[in-house]
C-alpha atoms as a PDB file:
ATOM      1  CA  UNK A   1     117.227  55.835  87.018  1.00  0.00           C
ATOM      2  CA  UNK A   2     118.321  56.539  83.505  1.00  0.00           C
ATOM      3  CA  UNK A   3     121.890  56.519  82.349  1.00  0.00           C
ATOM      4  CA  UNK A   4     124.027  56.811  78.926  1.00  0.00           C
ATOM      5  CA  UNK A   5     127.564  55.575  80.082  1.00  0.00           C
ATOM      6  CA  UNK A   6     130.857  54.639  78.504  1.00  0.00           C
ATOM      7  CA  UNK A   7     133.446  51.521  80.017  1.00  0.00           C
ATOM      8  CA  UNK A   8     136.866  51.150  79.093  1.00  0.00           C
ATOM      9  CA  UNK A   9     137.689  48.030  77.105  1.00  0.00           C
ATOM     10  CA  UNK A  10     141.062  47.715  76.077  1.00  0.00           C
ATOM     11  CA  UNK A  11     142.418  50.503  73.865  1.00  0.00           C
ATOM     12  CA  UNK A  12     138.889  51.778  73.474  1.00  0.00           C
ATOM     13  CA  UNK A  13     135.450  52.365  74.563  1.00  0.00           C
ATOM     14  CA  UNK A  14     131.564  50.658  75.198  1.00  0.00           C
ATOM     15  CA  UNK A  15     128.831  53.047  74.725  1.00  0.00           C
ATOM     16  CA  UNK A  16     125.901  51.162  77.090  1.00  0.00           C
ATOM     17  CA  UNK A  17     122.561  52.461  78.773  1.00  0.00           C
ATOM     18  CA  UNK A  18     121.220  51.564  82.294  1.00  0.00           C
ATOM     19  CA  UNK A  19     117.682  51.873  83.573  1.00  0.00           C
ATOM     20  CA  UNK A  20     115.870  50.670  86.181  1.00  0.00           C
ATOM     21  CA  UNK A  21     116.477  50.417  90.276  1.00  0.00           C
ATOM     22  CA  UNK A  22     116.560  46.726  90.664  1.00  0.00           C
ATOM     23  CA  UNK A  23     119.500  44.932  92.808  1.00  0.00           C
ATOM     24  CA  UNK A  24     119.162  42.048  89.899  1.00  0.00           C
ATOM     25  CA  UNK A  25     120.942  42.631  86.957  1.00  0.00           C
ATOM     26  CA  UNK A  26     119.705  41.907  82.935  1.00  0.00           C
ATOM     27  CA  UNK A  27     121.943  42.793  80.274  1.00  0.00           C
ATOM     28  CA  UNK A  28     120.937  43.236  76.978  1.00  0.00           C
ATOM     29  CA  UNK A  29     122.962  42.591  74.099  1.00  0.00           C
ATOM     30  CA  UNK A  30     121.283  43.906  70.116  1.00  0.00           C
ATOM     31  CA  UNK A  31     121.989  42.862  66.748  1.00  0.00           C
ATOM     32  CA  UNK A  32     123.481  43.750  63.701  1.00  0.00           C
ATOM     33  CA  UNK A  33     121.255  46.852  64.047  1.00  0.00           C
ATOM     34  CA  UNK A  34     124.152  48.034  66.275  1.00  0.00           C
ATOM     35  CA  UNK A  35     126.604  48.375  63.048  1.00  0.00           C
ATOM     36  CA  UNK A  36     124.087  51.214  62.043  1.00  0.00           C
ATOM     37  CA  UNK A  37     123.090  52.940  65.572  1.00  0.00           C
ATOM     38  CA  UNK A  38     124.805  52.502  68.701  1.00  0.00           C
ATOM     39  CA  UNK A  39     123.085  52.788  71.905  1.00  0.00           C
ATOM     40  CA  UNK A  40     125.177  56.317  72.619  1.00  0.00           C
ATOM     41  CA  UNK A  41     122.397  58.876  74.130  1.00  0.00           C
ATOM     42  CA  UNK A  42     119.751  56.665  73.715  1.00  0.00           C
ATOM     43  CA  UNK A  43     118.647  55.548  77.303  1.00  0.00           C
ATOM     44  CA  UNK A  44     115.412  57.723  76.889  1.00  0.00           C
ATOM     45  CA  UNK A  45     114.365  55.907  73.792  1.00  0.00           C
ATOM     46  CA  UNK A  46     115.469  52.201  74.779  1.00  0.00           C
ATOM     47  CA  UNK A  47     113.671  52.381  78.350  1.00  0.00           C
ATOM     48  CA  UNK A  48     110.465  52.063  77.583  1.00  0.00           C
ATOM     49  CA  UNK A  49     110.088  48.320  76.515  1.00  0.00           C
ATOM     50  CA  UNK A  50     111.362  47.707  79.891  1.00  0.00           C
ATOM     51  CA  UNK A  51     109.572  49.428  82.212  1.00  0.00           C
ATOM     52  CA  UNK A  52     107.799  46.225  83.881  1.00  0.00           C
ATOM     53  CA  UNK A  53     111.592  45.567  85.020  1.00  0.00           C
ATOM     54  CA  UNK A  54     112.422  48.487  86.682  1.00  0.00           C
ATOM     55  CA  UNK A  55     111.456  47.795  90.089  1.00  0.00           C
ATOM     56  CA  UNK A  56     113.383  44.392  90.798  1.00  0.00           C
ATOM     57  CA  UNK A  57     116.096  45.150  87.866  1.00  0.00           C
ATOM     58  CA  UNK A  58     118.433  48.077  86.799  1.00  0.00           C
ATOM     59  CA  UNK A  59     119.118  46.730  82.822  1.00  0.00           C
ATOM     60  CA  UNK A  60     121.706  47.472  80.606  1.00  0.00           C
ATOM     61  CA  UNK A  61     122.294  47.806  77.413  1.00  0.00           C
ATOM     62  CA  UNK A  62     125.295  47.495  75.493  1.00  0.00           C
ATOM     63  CA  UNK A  63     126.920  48.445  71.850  1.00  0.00           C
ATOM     64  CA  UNK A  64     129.544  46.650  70.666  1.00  0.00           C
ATOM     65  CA  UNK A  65     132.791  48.593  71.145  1.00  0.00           C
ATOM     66  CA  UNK A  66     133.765  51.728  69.214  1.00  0.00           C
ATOM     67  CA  UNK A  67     137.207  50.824  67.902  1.00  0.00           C
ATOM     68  CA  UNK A  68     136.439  47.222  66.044  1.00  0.00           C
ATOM     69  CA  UNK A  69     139.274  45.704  64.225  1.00  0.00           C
ATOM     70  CA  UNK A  70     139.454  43.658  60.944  1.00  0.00           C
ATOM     71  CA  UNK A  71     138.770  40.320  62.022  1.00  0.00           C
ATOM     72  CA  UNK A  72     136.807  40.956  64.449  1.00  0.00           C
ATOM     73  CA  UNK A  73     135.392  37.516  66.113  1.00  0.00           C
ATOM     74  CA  UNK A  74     132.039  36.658  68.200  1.00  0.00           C
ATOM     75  CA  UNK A  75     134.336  35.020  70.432  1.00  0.00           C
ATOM     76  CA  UNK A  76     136.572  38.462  70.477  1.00  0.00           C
ATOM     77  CA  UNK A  77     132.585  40.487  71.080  1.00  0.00           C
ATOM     78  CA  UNK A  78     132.103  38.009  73.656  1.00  0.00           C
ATOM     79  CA  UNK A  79     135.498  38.408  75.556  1.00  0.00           C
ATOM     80  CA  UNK A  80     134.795  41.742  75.521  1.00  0.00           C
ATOM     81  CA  UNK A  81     131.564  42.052  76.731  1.00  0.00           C
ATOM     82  CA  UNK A  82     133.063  40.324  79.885  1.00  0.00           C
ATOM     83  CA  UNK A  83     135.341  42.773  80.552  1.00  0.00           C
ATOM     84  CA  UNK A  84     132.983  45.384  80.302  1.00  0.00           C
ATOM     85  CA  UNK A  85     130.528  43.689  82.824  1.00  0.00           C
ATOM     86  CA  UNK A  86     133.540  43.044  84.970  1.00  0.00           C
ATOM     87  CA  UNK A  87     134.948  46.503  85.032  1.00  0.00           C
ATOM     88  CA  UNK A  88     131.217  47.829  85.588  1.00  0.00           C
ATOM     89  CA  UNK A  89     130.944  45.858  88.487  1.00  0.00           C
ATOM     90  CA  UNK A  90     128.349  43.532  87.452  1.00  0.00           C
ATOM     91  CA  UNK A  91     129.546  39.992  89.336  1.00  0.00           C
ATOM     92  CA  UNK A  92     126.280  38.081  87.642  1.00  0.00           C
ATOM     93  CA  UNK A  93     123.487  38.867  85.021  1.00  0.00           C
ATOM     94  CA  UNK A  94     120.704  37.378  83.533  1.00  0.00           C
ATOM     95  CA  UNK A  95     121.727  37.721  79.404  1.00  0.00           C
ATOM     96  CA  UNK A  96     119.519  38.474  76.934  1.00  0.00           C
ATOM     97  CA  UNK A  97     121.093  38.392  73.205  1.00  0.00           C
ATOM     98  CA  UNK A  98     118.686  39.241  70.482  1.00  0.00           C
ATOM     99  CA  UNK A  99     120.085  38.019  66.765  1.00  0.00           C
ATOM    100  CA  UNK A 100     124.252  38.280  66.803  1.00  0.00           C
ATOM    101  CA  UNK A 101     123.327  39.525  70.466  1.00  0.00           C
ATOM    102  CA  UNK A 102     122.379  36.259  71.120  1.00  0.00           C
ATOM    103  CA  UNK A 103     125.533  34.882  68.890  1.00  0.00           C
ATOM    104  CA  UNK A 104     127.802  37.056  71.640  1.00  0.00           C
ATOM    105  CA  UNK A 105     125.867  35.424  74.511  1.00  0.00           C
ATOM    106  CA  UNK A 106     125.798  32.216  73.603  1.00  0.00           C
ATOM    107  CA  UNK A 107     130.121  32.276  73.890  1.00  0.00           C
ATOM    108  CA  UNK A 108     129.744  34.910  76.783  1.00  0.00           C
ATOM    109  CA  UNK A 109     128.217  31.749  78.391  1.00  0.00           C
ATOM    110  CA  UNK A 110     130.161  29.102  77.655  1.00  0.00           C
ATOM    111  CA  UNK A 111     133.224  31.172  78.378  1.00  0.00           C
ATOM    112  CA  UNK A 112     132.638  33.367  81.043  1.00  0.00           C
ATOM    113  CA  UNK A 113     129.579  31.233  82.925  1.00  0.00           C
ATOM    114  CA  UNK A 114     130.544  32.800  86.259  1.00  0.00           C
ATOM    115  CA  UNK A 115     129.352  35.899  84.804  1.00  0.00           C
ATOM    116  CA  UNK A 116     125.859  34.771  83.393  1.00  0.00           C
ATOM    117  CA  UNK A 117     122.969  33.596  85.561  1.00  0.00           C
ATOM    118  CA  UNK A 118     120.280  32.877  83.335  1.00  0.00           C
ATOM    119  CA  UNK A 119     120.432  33.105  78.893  1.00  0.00           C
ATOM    120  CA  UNK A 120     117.519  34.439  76.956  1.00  0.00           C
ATOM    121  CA  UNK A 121     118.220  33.853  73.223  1.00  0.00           C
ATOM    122  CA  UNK A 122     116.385  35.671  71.131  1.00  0.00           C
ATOM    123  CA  UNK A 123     115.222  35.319  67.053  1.00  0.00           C
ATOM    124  CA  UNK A 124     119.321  33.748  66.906  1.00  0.00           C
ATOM    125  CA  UNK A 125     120.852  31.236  65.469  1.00  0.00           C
ATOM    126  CA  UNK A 126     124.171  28.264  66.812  1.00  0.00           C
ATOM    127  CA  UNK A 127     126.009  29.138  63.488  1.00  0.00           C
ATOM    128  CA  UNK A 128     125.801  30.915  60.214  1.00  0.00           C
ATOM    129  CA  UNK A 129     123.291  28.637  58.361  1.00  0.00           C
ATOM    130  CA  UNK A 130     122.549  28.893  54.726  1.00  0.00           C
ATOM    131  CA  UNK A 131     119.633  31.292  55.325  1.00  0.00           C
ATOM    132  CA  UNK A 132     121.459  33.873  57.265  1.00  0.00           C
ATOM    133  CA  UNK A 133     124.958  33.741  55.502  1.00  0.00           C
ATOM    134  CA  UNK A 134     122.541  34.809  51.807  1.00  0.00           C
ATOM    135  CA  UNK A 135     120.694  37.511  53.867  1.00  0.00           C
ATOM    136  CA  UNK A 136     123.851  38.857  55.711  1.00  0.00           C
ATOM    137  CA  UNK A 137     125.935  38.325  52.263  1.00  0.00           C
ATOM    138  CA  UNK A 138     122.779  40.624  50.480  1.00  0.00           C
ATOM    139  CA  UNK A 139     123.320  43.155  53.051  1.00  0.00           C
ATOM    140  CA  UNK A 140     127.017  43.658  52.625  1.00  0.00           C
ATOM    141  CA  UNK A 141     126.138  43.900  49.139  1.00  0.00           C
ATOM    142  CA  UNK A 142     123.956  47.185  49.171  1.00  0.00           C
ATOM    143  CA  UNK A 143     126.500  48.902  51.779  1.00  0.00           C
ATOM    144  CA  UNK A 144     128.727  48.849  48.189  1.00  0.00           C
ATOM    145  CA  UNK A 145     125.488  49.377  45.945  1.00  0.00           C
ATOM    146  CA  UNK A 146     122.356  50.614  46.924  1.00  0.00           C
ATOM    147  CA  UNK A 147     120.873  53.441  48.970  1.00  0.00           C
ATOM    148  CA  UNK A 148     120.314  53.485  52.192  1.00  0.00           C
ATOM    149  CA  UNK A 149     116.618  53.348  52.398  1.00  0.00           C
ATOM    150  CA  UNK A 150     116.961  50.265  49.764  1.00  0.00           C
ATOM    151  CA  UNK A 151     118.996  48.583  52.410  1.00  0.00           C
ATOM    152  CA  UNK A 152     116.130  49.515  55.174  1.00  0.00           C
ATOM    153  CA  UNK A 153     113.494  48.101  53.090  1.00  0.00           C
ATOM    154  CA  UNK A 154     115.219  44.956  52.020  1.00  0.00           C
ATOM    155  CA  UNK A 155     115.825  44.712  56.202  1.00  0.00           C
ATOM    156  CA  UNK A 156     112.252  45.786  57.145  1.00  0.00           C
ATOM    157  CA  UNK A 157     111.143  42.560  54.678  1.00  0.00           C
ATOM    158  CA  UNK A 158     113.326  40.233  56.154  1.00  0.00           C
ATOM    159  CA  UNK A 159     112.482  41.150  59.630  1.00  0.00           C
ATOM    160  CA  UNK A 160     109.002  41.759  59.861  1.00  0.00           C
ATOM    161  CA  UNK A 161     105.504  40.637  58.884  1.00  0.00           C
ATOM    162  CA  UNK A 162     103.955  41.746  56.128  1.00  0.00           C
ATOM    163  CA  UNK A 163     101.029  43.052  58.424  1.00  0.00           C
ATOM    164  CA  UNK A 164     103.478  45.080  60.495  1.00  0.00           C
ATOM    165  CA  UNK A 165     105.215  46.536  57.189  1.00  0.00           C
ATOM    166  CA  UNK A 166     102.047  47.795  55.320  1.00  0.00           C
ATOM    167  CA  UNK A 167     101.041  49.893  58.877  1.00  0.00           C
ATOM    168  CA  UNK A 168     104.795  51.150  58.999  1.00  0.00           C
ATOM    169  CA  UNK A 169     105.756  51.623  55.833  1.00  0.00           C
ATOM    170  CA  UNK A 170     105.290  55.928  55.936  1.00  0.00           C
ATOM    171  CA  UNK A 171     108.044  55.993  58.626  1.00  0.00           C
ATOM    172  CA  UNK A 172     110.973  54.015  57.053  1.00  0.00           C
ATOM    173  CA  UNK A 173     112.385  56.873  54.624  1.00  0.00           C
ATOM    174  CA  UNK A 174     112.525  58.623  58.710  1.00  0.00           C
ATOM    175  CA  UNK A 175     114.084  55.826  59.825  1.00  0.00           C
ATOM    176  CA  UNK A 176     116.338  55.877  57.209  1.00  0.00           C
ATOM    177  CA  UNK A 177     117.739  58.968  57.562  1.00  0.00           C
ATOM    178  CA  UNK A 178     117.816  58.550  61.695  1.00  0.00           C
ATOM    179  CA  UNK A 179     119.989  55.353  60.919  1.00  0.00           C
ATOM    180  CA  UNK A 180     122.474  56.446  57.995  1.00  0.00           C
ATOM    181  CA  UNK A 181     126.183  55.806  59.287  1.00  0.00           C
ATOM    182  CA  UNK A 182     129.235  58.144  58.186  1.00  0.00           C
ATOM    183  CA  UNK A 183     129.848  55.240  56.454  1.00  0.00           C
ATOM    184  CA  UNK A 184     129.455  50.884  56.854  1.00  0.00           C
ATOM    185  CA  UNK A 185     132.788  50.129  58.310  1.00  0.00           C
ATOM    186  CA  UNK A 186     131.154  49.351  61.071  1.00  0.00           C
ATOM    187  CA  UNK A 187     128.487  47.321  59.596  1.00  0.00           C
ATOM    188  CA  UNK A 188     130.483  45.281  57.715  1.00  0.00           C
ATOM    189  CA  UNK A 189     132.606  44.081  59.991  1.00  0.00           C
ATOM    190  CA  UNK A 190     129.756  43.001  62.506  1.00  0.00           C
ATOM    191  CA  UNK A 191     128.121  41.676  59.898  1.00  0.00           C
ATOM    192  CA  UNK A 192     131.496  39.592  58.600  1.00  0.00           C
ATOM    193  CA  UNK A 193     131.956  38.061  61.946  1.00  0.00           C
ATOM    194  CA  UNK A 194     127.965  36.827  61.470  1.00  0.00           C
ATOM    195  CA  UNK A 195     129.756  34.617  58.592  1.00  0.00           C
ATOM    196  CA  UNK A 196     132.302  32.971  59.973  1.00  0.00           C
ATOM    197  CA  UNK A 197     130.286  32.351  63.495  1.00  0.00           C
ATOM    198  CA  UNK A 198     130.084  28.592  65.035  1.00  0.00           C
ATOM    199  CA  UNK A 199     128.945  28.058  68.519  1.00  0.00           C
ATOM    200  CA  UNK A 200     128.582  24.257  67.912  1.00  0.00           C
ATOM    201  CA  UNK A 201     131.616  23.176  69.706  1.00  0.00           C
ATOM    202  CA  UNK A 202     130.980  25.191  72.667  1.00  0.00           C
ATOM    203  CA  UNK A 203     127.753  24.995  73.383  1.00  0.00           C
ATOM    204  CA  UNK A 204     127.799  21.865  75.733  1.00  0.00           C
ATOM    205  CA  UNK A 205     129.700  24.228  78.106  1.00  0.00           C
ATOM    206  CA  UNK A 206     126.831  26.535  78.529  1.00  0.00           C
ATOM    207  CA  UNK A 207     125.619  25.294  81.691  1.00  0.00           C
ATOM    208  CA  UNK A 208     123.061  27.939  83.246  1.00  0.00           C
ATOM    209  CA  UNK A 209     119.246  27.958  82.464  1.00  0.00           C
ATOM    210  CA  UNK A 210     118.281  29.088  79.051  1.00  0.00           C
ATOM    211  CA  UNK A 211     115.118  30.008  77.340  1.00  0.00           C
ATOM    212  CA  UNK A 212     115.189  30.018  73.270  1.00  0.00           C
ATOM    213  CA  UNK A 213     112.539  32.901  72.247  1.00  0.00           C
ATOM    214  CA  UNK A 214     112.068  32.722  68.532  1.00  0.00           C
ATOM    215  CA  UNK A 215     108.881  33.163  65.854  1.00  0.00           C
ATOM    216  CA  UNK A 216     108.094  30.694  63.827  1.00  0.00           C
ATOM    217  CA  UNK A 217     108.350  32.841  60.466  1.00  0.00           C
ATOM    218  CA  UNK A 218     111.760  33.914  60.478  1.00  0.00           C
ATOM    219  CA  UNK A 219     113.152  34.933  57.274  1.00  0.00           C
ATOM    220  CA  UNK A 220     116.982  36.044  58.564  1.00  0.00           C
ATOM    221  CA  UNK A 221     117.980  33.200  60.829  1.00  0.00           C
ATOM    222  CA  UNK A 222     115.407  30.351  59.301  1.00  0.00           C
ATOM    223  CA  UNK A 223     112.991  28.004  61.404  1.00  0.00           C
ATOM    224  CA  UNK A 224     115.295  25.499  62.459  1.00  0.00           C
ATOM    225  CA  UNK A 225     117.672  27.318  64.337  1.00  0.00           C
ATOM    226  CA  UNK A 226     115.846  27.349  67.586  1.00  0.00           C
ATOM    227  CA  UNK A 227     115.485  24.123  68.059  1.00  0.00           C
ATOM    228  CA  UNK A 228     119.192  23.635  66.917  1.00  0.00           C
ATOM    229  CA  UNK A 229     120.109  25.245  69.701  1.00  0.00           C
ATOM    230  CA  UNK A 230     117.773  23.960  72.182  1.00  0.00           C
ATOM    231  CA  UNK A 231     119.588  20.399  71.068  1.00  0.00           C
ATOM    232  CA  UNK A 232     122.871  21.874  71.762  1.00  0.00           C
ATOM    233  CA  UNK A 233     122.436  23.287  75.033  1.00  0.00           C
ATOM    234  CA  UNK A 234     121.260  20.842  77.554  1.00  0.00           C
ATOM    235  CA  UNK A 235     118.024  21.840  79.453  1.00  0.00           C
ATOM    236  CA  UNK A 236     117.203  24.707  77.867  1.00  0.00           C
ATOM    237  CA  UNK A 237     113.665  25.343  76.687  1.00  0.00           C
ATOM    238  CA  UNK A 238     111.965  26.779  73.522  1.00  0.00           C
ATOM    239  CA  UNK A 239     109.499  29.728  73.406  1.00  0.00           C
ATOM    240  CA  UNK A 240     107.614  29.441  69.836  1.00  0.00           C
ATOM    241  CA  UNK A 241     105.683  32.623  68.843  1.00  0.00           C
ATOM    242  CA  UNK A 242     103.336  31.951  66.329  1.00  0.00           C
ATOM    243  CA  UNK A 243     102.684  33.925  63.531  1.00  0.00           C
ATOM    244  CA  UNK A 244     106.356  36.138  63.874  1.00  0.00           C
ATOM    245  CA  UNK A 245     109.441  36.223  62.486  1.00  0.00           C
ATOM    246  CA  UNK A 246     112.594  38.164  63.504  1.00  0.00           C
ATOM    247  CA  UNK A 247     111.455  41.523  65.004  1.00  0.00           C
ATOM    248  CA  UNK A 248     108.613  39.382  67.087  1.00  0.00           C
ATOM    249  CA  UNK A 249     110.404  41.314  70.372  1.00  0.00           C
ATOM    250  CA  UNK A 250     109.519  44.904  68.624  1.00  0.00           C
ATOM    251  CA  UNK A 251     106.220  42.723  66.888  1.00  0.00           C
ATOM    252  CA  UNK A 252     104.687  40.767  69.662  1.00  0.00           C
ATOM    253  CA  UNK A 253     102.548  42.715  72.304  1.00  0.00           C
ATOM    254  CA  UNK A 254     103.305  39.864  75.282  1.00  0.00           C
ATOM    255  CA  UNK A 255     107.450  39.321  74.381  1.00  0.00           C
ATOM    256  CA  UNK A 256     108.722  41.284  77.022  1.00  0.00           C
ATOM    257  CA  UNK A 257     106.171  40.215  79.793  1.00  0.00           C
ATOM    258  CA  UNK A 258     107.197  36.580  78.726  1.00  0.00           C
ATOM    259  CA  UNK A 259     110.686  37.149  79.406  1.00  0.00           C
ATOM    260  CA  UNK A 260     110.204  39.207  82.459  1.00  0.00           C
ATOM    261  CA  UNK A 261     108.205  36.135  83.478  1.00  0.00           C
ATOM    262  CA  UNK A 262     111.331  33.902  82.538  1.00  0.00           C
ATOM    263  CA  UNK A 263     113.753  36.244  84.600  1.00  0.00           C
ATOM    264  CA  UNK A 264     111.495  35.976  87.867  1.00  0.00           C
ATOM    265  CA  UNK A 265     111.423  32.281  87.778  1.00  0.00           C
END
């Protein structure tokens, strides 16, 4: 089963995706990425990392909502993103939250813990260090000043290894023109709410079984934050990859078998 779907939140809507047969239920929530390119249509080209799942889960994936208004919180994403689980039916989920996803799921959590079964928190950070407020700050920046394919390749360098940028490198003027908004409303205001985010104070309420996945390279959220977090939230567990930074889930051959593995504990 594939599905591109749309839930009502509020005055507006949730573009999401849904694949997979499985009574269990893993939602997946992306980064900043999703300022540039929603999930809309995409179900076909977001399956495939998943396919180990499919039998035992039906995932989905959600956007951030369409309508987003100045201001906009992580706490407001993460109130949200309850309602949209809620009016989807989905009673309980294992979360996974890669980069701000992981920002939404860590107050998703401590908020709306009847919701979330397990937390996977991926590459993500328990506030806006030093590190990602200059990256994030950079960003905004080149929305106002540079081309969009300078903005790519000042992303594709913070995100990946060099390795995995000289073997990709042909395909990122494609990618830039696949990922160039209308304009970086959007954007910006996701990546605003990356600046003023805290999760300190609340993360002693996140009380359900969490695994921190991040690499050990990380140029966007920096090398302590994983183990920030793992001090934060008691009895959760860190996942070190050596070698990767913050794309190790699109980097690392084994990420996606290690958090199936996680799931099916």
């Amino acid at each position: 089963m594939q599905k591109n779907g749309c839930v009502r939140v509020g005055d507006t809507d949730m573009y999401y995706v849904a694949f997979g047969e499985g009574k269990k239920n893993l939602v997946v929530l992306p980064g900043l990425s999703d300022g540039l390119w929603t999930v809309k249509g995409k179900a076909w080209l977001l399956a495939g990392s998943y396919k180990k799942f499919f039998n035992d889960y039906t995932v989905y994936m959600f956007s951030r909502k369409n309508l987003i208004p100045e201001g906009y919180s992580i706490e407001d994403m993460a109130n949200d993103q309850a309602i949209a689980m809620q009016n989807l039916g989905i009673e309980k989920a294992i979360v996974m939250g890669v980069s701000q996803g992981g920002m939404i799921a860590q107050y998703l959590a401590a908020s709306h813990g009847e919701l979330v079964e397990k937390l996977v928190l991926v590459v993500t950070a328990p506030y806006a260090n030093d590190t990602i407020k200059n990256v994030v700050i950079k960003w905004i920046e080149m929305t106002k000043t540079a081309s969009h394919t300078d903005l790519m390749l000042d992303t594709a360098e913070k995100v990946y290894t060099k390795s995995f940028n000289e073997k990709n490198k042909k395909y990122l003027p494609m990618l830039a023109r696949f990922t160039k908004p209308h304009n970086y409303d959007r954007f910006c205001k996701n990546a605003y709410a990356i600046l003023n985010f805290d999760a300190r104070p609340i993360l002693s309420k996140i009380k359900c079984p969490t695994c921190i996945m991040s690499g050990n390279c990380d140029n966007t959220v920096g090398n302590d934050a994983p183990y920030e977090l793992n001090e934060g939230i008691v009895g959760s567990e860190v996942l070190i990859f050596d070698g990767f930074g913050h794309g190790l889930f699109e980097e690392d051959k084994d990420f996606y078998n290690k958090v199936l593995e996680y799931c099916n504990r």
